[in-house]
N, C-alpha and C. Protein backbone atom coordinates (compact mmCIF):
# COMPACT_ATOMS: atom_id res chain seq x y z
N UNK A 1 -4.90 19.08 -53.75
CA UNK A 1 -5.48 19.96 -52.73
C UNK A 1 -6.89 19.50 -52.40
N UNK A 2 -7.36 19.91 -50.83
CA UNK A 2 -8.47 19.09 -50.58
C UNK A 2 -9.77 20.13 -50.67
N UNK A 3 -10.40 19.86 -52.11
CA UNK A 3 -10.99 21.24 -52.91
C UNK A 3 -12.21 21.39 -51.99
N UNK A 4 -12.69 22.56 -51.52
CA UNK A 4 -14.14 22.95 -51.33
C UNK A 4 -14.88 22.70 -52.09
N UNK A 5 -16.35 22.18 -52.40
CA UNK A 5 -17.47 22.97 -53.34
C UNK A 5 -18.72 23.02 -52.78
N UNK A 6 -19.24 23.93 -52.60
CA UNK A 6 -20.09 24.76 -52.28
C UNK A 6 -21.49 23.33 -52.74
N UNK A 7 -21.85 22.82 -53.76
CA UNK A 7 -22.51 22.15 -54.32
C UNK A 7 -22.07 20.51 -53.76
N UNK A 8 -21.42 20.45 -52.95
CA UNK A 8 -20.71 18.80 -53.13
C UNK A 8 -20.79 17.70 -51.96
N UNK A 9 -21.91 18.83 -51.28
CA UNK A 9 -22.94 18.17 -49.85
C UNK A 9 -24.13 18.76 -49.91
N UNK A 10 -25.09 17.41 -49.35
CA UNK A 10 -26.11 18.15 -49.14
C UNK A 10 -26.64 18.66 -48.03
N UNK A 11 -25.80 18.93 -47.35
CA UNK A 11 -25.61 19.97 -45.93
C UNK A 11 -24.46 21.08 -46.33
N UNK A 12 -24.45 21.93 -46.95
CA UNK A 12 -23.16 22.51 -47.47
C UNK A 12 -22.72 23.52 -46.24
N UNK A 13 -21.51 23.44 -46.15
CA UNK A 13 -21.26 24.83 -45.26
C UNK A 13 -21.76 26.16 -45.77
N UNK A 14 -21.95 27.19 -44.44
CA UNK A 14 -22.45 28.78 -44.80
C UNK A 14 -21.42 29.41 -45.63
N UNK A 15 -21.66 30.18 -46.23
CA UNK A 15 -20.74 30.58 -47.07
C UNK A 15 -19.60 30.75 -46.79
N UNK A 16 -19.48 31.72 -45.66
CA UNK A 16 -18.59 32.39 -45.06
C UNK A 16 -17.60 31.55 -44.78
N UNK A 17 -17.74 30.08 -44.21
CA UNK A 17 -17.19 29.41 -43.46
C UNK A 17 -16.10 28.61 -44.34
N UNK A 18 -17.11 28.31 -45.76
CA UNK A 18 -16.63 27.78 -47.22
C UNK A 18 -15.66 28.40 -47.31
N UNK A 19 -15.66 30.09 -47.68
CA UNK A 19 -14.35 30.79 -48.16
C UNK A 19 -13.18 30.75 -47.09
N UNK A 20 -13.76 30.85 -45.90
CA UNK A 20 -12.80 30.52 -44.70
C UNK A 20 -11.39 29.70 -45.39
N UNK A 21 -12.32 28.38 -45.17
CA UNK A 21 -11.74 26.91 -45.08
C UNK A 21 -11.21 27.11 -46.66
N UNK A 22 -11.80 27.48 -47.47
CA UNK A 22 -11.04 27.58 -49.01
C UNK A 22 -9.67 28.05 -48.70
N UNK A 23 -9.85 29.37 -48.24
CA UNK A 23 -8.11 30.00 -48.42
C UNK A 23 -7.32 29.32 -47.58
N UNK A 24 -7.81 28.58 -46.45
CA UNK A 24 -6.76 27.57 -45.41
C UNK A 24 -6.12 26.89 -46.53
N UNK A 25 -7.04 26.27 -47.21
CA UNK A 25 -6.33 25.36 -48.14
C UNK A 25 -5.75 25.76 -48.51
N UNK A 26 -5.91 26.83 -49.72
CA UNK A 26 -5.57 27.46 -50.85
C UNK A 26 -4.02 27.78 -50.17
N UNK A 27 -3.92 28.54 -49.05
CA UNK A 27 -2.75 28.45 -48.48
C UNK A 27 -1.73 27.34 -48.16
N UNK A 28 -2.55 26.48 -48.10
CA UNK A 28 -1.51 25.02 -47.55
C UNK A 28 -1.24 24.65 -48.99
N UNK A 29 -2.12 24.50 -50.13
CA UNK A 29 -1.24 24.51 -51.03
C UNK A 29 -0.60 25.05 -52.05
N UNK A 30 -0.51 26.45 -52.12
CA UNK A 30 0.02 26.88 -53.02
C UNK A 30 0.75 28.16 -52.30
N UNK A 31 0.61 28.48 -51.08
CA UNK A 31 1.45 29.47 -50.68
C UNK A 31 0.70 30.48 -50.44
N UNK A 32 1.22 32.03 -50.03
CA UNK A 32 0.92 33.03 -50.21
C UNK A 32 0.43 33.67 -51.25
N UNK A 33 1.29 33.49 -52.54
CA UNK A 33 0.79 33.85 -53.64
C UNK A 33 -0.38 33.35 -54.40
N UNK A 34 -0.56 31.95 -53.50
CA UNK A 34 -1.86 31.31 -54.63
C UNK A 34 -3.23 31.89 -54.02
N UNK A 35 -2.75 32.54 -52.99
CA UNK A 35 -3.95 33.13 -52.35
C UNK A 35 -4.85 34.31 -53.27
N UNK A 36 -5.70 34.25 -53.81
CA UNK A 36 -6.40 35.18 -54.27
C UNK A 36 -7.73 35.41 -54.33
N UNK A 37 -8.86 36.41 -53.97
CA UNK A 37 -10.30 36.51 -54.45
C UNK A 37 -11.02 35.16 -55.60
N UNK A 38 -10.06 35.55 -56.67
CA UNK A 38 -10.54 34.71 -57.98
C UNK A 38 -9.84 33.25 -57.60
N UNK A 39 -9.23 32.79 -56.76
CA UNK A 39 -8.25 31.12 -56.45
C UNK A 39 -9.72 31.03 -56.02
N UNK A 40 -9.96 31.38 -54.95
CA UNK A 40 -10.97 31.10 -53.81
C UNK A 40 -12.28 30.74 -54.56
N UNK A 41 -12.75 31.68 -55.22
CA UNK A 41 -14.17 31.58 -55.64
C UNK A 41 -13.75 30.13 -56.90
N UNK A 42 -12.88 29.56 -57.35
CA UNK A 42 -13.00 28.80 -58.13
C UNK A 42 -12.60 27.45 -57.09
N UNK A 43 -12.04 27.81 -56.23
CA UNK A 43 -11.72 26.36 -55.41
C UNK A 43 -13.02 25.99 -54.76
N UNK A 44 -13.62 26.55 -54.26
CA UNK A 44 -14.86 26.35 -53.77
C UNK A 44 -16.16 26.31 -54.41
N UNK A 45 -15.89 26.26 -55.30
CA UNK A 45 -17.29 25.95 -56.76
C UNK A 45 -18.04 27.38 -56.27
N UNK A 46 -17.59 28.66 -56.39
CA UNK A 46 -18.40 29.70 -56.26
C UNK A 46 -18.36 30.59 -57.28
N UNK A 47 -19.65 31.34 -57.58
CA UNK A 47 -19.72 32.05 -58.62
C UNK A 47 -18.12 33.05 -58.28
N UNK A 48 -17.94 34.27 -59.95
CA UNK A 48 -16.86 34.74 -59.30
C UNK A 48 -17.40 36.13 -58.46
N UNK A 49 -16.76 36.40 -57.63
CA UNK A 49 -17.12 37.67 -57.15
C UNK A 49 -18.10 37.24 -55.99
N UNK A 50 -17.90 36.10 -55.17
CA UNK A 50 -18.57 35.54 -53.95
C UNK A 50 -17.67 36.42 -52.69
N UNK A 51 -16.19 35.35 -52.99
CA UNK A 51 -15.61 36.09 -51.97
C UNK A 51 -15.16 37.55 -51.68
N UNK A 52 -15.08 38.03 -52.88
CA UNK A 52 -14.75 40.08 -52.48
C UNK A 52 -16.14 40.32 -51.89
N UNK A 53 -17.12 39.77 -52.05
CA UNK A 53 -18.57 40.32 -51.27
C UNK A 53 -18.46 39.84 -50.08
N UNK A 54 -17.49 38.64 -49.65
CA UNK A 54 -17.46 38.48 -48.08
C UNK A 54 -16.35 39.54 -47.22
N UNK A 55 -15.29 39.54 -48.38
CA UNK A 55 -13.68 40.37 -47.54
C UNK A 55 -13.44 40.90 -49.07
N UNK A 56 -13.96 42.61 -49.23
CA UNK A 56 -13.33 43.38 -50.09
C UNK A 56 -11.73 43.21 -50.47
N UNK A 57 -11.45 43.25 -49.78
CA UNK A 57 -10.00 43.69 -49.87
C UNK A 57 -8.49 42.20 -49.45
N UNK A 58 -8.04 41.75 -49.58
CA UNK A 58 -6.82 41.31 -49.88
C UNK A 58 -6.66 41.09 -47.75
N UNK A 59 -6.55 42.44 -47.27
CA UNK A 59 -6.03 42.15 -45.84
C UNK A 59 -7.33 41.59 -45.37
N UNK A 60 -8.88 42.29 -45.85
CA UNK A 60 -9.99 41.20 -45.13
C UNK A 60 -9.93 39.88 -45.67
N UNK A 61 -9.28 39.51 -46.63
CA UNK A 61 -9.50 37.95 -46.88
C UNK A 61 -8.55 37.10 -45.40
N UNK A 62 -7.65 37.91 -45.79
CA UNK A 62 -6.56 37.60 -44.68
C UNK A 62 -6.79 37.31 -42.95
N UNK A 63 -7.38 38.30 -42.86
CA UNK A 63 -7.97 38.20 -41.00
C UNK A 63 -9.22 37.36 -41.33
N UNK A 64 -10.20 36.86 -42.38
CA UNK A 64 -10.94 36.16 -42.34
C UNK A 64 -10.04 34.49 -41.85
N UNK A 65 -9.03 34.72 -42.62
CA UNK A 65 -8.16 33.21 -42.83
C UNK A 65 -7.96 33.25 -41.51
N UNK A 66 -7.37 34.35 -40.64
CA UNK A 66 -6.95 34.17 -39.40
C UNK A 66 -7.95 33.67 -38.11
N UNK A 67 -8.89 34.54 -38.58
CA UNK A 67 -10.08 33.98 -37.29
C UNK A 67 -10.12 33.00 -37.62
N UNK A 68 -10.85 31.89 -38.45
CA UNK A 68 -11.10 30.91 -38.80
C UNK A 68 -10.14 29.88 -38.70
N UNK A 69 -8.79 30.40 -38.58
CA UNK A 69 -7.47 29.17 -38.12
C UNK A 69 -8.03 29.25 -36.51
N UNK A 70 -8.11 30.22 -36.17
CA UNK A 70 -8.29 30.15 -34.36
C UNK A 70 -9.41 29.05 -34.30
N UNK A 71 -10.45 29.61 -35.05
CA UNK A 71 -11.46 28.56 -34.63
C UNK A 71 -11.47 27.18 -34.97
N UNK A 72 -10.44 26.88 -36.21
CA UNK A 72 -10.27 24.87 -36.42
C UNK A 72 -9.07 24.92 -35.05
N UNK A 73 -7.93 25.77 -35.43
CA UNK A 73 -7.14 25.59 -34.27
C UNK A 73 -7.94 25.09 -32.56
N UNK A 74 -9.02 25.99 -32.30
CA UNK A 74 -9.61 25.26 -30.80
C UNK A 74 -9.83 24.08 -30.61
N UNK A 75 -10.38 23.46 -32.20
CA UNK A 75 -11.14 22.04 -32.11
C UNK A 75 -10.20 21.21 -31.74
N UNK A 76 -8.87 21.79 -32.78
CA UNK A 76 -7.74 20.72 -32.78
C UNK A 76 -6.95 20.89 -31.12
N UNK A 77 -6.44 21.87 -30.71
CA UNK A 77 -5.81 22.12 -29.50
C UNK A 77 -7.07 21.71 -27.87
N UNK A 78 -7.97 22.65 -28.27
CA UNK A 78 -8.70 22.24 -27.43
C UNK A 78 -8.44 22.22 -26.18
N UNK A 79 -8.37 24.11 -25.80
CA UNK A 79 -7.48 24.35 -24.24
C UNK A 79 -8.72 24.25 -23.53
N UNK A 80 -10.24 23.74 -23.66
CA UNK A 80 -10.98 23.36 -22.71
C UNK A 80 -10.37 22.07 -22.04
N UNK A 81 -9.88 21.09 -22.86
CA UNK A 81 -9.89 19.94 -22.32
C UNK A 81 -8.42 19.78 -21.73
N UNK A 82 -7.56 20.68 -21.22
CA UNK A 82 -6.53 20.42 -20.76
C UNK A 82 -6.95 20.27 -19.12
N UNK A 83 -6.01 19.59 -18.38
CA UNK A 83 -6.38 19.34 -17.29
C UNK A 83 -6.78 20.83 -16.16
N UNK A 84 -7.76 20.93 -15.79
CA UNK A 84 -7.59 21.90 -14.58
C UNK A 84 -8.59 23.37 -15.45
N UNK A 85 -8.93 23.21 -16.86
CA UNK A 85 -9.27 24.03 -17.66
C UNK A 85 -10.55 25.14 -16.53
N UNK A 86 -11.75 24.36 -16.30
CA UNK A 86 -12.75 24.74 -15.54
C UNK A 86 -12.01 24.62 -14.18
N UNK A 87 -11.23 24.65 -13.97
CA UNK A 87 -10.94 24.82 -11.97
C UNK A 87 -9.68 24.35 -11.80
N UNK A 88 -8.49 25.38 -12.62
CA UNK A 88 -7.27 25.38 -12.02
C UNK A 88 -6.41 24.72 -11.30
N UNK A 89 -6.80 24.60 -10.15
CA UNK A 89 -6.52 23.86 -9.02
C UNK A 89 -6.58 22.57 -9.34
N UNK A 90 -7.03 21.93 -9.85
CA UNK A 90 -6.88 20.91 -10.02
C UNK A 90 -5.60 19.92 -10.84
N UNK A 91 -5.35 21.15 -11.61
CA UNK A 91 -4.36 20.39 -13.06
C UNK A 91 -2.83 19.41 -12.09
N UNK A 92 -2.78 19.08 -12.79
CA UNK A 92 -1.63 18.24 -12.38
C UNK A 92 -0.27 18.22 -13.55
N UNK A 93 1.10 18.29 -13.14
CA UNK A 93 2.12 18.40 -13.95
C UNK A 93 1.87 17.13 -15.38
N UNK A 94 1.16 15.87 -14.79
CA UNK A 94 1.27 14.57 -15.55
C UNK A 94 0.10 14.39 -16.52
N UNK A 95 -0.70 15.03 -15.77
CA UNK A 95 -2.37 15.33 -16.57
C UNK A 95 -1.76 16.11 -17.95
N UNK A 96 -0.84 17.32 -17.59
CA UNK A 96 -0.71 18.57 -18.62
C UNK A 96 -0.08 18.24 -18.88
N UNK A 97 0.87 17.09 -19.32
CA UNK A 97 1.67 16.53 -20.51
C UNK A 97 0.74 15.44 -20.99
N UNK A 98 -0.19 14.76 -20.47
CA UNK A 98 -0.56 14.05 -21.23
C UNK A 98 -1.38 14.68 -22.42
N UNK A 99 -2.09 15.98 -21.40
CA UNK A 99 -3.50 16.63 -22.66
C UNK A 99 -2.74 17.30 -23.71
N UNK A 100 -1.36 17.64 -23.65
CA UNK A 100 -0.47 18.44 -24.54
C UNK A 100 -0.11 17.37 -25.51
N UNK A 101 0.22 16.21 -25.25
CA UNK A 101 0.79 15.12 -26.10
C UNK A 101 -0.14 14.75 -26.82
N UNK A 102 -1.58 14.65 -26.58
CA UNK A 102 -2.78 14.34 -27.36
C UNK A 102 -3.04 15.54 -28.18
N UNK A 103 -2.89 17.02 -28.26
CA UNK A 103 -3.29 17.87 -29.00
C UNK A 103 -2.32 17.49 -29.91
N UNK A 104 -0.79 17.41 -29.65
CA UNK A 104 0.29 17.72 -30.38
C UNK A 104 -0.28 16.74 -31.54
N UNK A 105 -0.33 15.44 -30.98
CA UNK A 105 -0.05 14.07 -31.99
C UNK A 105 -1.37 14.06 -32.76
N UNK A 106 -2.38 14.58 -32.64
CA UNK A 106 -3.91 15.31 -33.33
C UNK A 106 -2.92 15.71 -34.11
N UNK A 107 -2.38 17.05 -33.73
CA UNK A 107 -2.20 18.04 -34.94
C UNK A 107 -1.29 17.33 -35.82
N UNK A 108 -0.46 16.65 -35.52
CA UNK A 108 0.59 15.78 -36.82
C UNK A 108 0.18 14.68 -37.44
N UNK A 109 -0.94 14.01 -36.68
CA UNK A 109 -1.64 13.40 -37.54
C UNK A 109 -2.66 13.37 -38.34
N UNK A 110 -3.44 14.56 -38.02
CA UNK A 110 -4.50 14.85 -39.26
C UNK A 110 -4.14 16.23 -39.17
N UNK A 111 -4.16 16.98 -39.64
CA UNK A 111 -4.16 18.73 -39.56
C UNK A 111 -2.87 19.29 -39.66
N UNK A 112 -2.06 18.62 -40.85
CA UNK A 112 -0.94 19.08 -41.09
C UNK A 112 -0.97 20.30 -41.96
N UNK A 113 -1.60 20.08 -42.99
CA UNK A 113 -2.09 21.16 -43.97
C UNK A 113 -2.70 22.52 -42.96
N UNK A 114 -3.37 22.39 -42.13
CA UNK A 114 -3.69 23.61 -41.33
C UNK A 114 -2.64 24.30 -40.43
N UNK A 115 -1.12 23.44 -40.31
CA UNK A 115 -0.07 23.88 -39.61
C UNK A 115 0.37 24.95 -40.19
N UNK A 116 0.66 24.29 -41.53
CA UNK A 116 1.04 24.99 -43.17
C UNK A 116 0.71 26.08 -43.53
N UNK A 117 -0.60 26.31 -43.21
CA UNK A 117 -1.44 27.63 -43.76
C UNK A 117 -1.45 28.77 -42.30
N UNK A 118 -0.77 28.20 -41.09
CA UNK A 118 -0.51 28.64 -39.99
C UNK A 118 1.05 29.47 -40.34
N UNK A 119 1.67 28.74 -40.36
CA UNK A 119 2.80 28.97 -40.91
C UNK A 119 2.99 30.49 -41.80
N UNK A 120 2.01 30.19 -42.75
CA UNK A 120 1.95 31.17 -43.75
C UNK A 120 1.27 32.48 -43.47
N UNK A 121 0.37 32.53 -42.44
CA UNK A 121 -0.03 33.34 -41.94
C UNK A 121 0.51 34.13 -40.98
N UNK A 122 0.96 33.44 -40.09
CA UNK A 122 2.66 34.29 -39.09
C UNK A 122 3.56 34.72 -39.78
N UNK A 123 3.66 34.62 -40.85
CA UNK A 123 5.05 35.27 -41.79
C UNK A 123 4.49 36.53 -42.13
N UNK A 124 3.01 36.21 -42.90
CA UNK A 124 2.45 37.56 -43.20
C UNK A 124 2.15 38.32 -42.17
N UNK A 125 1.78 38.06 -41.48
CA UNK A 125 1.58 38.93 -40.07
C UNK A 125 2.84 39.85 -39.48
N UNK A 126 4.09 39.38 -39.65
CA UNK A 126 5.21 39.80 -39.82
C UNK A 126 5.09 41.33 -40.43
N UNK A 127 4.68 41.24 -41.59
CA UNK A 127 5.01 42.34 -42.59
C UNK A 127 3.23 42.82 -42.43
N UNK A 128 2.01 42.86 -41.91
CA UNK A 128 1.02 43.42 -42.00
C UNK A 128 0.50 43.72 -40.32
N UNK A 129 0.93 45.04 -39.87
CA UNK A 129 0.69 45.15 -38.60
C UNK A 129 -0.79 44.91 -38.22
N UNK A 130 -1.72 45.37 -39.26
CA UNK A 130 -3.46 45.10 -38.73
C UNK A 130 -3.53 43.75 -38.62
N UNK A 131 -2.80 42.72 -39.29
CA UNK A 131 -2.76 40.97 -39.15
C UNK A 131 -2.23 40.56 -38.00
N UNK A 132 -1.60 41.37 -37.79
CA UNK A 132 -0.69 41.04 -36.54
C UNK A 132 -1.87 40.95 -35.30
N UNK A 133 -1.97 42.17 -35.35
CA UNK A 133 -2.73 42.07 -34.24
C UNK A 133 -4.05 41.18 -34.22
N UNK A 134 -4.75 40.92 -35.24
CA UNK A 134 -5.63 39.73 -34.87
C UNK A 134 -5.06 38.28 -34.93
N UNK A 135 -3.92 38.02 -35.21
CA UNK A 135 -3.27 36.86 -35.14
C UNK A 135 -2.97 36.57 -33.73
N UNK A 136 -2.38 37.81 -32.78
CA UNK A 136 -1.93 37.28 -31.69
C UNK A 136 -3.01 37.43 -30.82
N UNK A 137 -4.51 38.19 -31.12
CA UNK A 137 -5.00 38.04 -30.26
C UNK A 137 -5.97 36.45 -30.35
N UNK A 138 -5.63 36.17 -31.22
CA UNK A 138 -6.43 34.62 -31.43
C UNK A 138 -5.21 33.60 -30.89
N UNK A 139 -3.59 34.19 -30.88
CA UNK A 139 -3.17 33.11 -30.07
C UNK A 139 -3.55 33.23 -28.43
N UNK A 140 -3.79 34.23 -28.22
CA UNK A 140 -4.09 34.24 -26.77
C UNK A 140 -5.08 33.17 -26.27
N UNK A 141 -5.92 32.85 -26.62
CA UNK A 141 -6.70 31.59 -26.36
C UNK A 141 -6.17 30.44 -25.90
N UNK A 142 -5.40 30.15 -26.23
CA UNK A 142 -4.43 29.09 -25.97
C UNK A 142 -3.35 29.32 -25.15
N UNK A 143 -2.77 30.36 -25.23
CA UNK A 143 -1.44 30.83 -24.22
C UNK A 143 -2.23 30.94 -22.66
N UNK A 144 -3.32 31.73 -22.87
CA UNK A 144 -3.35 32.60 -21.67
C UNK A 144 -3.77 31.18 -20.55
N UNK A 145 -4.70 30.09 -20.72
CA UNK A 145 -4.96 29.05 -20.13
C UNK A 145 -3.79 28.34 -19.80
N UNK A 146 -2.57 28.06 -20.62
CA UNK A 146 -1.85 28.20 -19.87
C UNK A 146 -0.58 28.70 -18.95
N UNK A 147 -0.94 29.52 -18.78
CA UNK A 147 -0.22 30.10 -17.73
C UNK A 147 -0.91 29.87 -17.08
N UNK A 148 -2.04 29.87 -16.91
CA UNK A 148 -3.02 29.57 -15.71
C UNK A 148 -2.92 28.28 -15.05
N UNK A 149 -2.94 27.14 -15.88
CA UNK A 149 -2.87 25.76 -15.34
C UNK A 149 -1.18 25.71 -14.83
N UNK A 150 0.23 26.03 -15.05
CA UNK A 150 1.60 26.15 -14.78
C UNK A 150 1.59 27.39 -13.12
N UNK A 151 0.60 27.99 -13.23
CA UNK A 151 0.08 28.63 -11.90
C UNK A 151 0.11 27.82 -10.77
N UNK A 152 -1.33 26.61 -11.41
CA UNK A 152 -1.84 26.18 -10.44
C UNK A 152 -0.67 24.93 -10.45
N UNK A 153 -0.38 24.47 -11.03
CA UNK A 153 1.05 23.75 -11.02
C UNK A 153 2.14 23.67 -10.03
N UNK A 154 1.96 25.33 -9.64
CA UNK A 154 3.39 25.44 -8.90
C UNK A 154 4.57 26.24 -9.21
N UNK A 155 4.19 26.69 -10.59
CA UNK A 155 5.22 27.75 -11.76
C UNK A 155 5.21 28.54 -10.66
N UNK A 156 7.30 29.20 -10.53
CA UNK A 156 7.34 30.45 -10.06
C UNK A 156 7.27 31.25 -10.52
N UNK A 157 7.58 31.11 -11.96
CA UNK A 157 7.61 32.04 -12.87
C UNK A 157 6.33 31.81 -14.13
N UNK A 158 5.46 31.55 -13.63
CA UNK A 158 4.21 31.36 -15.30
C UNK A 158 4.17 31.62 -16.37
N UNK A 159 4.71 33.28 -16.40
CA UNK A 159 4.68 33.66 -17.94
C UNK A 159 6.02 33.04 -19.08
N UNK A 160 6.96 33.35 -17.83
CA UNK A 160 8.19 32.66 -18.41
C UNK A 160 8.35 31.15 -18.81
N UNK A 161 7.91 30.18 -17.91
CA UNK A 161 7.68 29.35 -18.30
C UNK A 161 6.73 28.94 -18.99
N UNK A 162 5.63 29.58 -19.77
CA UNK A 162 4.66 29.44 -20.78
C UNK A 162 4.99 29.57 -22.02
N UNK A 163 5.84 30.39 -21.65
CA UNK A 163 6.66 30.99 -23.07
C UNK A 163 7.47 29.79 -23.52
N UNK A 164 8.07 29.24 -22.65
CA UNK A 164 9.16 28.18 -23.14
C UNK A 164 8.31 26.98 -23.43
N UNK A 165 7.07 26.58 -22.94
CA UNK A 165 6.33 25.22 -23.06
C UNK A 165 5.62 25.75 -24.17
N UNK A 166 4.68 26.57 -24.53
CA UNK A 166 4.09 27.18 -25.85
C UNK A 166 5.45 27.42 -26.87
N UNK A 167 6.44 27.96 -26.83
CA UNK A 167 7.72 27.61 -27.83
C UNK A 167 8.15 26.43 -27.81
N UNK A 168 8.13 25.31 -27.06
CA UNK A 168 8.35 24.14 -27.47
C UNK A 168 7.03 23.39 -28.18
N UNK A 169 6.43 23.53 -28.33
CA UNK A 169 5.02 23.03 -28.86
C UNK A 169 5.12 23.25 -30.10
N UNK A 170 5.41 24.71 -30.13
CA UNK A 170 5.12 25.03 -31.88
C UNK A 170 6.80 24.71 -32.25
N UNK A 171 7.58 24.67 -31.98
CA UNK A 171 9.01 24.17 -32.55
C UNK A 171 8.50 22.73 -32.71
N UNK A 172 8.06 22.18 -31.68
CA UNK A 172 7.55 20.01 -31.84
C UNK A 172 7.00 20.50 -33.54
N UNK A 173 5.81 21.09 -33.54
CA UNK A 173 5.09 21.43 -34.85
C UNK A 173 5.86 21.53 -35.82
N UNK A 174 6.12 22.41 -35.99
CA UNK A 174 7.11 23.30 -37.28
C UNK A 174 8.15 21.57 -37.92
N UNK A 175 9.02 21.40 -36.23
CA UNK A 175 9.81 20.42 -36.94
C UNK A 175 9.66 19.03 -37.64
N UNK A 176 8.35 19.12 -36.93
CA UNK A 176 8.06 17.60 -37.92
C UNK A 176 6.81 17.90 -39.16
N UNK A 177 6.50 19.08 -39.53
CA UNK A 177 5.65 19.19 -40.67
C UNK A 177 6.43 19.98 -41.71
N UNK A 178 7.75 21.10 -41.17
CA UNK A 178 8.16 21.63 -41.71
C UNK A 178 9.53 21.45 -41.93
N UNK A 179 10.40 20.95 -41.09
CA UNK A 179 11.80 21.23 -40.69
C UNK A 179 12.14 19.68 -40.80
N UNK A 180 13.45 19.09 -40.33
CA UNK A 180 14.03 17.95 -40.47
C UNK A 180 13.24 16.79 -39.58
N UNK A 181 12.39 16.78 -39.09
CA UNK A 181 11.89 15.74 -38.29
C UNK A 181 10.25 15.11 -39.37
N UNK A 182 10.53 15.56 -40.45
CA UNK A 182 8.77 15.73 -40.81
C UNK A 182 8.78 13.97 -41.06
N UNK A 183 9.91 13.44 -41.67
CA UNK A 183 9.41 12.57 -41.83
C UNK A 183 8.73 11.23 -41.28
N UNK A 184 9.37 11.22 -40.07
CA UNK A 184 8.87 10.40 -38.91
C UNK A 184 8.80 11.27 -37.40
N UNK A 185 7.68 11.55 -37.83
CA UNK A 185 7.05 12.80 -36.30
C UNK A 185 6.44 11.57 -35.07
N UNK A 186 6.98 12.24 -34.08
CA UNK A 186 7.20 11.14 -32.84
C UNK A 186 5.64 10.89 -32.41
N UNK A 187 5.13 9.18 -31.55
CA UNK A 187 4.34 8.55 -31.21
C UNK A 187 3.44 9.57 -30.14
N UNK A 188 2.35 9.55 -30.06
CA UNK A 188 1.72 10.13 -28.41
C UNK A 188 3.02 10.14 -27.28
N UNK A 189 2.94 8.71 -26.97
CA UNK A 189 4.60 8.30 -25.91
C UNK A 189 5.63 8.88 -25.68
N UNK A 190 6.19 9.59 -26.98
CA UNK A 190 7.49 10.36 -27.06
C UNK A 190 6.97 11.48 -26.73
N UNK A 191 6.25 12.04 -27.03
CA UNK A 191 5.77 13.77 -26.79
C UNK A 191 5.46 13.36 -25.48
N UNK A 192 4.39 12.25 -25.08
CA UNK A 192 4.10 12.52 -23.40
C UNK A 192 5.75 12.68 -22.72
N UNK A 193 6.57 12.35 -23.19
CA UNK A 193 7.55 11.53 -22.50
C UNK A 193 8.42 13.20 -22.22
N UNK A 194 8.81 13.91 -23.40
CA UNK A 194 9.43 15.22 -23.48
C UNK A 194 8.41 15.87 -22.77
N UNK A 195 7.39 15.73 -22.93
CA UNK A 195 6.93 17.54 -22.16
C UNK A 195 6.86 16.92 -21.40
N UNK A 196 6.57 16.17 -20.13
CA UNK A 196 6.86 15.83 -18.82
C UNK A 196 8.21 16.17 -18.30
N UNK A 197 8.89 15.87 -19.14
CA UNK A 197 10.36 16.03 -18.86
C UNK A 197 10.69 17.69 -18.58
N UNK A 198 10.18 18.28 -20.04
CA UNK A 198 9.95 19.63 -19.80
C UNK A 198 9.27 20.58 -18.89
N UNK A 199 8.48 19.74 -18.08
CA UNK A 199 7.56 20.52 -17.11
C UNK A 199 7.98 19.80 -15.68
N UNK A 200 8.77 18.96 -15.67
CA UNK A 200 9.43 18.63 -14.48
C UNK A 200 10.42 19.40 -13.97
N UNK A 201 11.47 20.18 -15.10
CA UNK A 201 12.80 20.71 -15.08
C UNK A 201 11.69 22.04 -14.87
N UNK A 202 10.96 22.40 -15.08
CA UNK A 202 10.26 23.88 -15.03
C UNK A 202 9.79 24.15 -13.60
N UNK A 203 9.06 23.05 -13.19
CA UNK A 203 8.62 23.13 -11.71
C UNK A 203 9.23 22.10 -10.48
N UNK A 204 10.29 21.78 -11.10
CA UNK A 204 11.23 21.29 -9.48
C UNK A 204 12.02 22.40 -8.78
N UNK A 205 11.12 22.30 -7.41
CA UNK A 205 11.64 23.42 -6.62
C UNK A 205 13.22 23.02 -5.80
């Protein structure tokens, strides 16, 4: 596991950010259950009793984990830089498979472990309605842009078809970090190649 310690730069992250990124891990590798107050404060070289002073309770550790996926999630997805982001109008069907094929093949090539701890967090969210709701409002960041750019596209239907291009994205995900494809997860080329394909069959009138 790729350990935090608080002591192990001499620029160290703020605390907060430490325990963040601790339980991402802590989640990617050991599950749900390895998740704990006392995992955390020892994965991250912190005294004990750091992290219950950041998130009392078990569900605040939890929505801490969640904001903090949104926020590596932006770096990695990065719905500024999709085509048309600042001015709509502009995006193009070929632009928005290419900027989709570059987030995708980011995320399978470095930031697999953060899929993982994604993963683990939508399940719990499942069974914790207060998680829920800050989970999906941190997916909105990413959804809602596009529908906007599939707008300016030409989508007759936007939401519907967002739904199916954002469900194919995270199925691309899942199947090659989680499911039968993990072991050889496809080139930039192949992903440009499918979601074009996918956003051609969406907007041919």
């Amino acid at each position: 596991m790729n350990v935090r310690k608080a002591a192990a730069s001499s620029d160290p992250l703020p605390r907060h950010r430490l325990i963040a990124d601790t339980a991402l891990d802590l989640l990617a590798a050991r599950g749900m259950r390895g998740l704990t107050h006392r995992a955390v404060d020892e994965a991250a070289g912190l005294p004990q009793g750091s992290t219950s002073n950041l998130a009392r309770t078990r569900a605040a550790l939890l929505e801490t984990a969640v904001r903090r996926l949104a926020d590596r999630e932006a770096a990695v997805l990065a719905p500024d830089e999709l085509p048309g982001a600042a001015d709509p109008t502009a995006a193009a069907p070929a632009a928005l498979a290419d900027a989709l094929a570059l987030a995708l093949h980011r995320y399978l090539s470095h930031h697999r472990g953060l899929l993982v701890a994604r993963y683990e967090l939508a399940l719990e969210a499942t069974r914790r309605p207060e998680l829920r709701a800050v989970y999906d409002r941190a997916g909105r960041a990413f959804r809602e842009p596009v529908v906007a750019l599939l707008t300016a596209a030409g989508s007759t239907a936007p939401e519907r078809h967002a739904l199916s291009l954002v469900a194919w994205c995270d199925g691309v995900l899942f199947s090659c970090v989680a499911g039968q494809f993990h072991p050889a997860p496809p080139t930039r080329d192949a992903l440009r190649a499918s979601c074009a394909e996918l956003l051609d069959g969406m907007l041919r009138n």
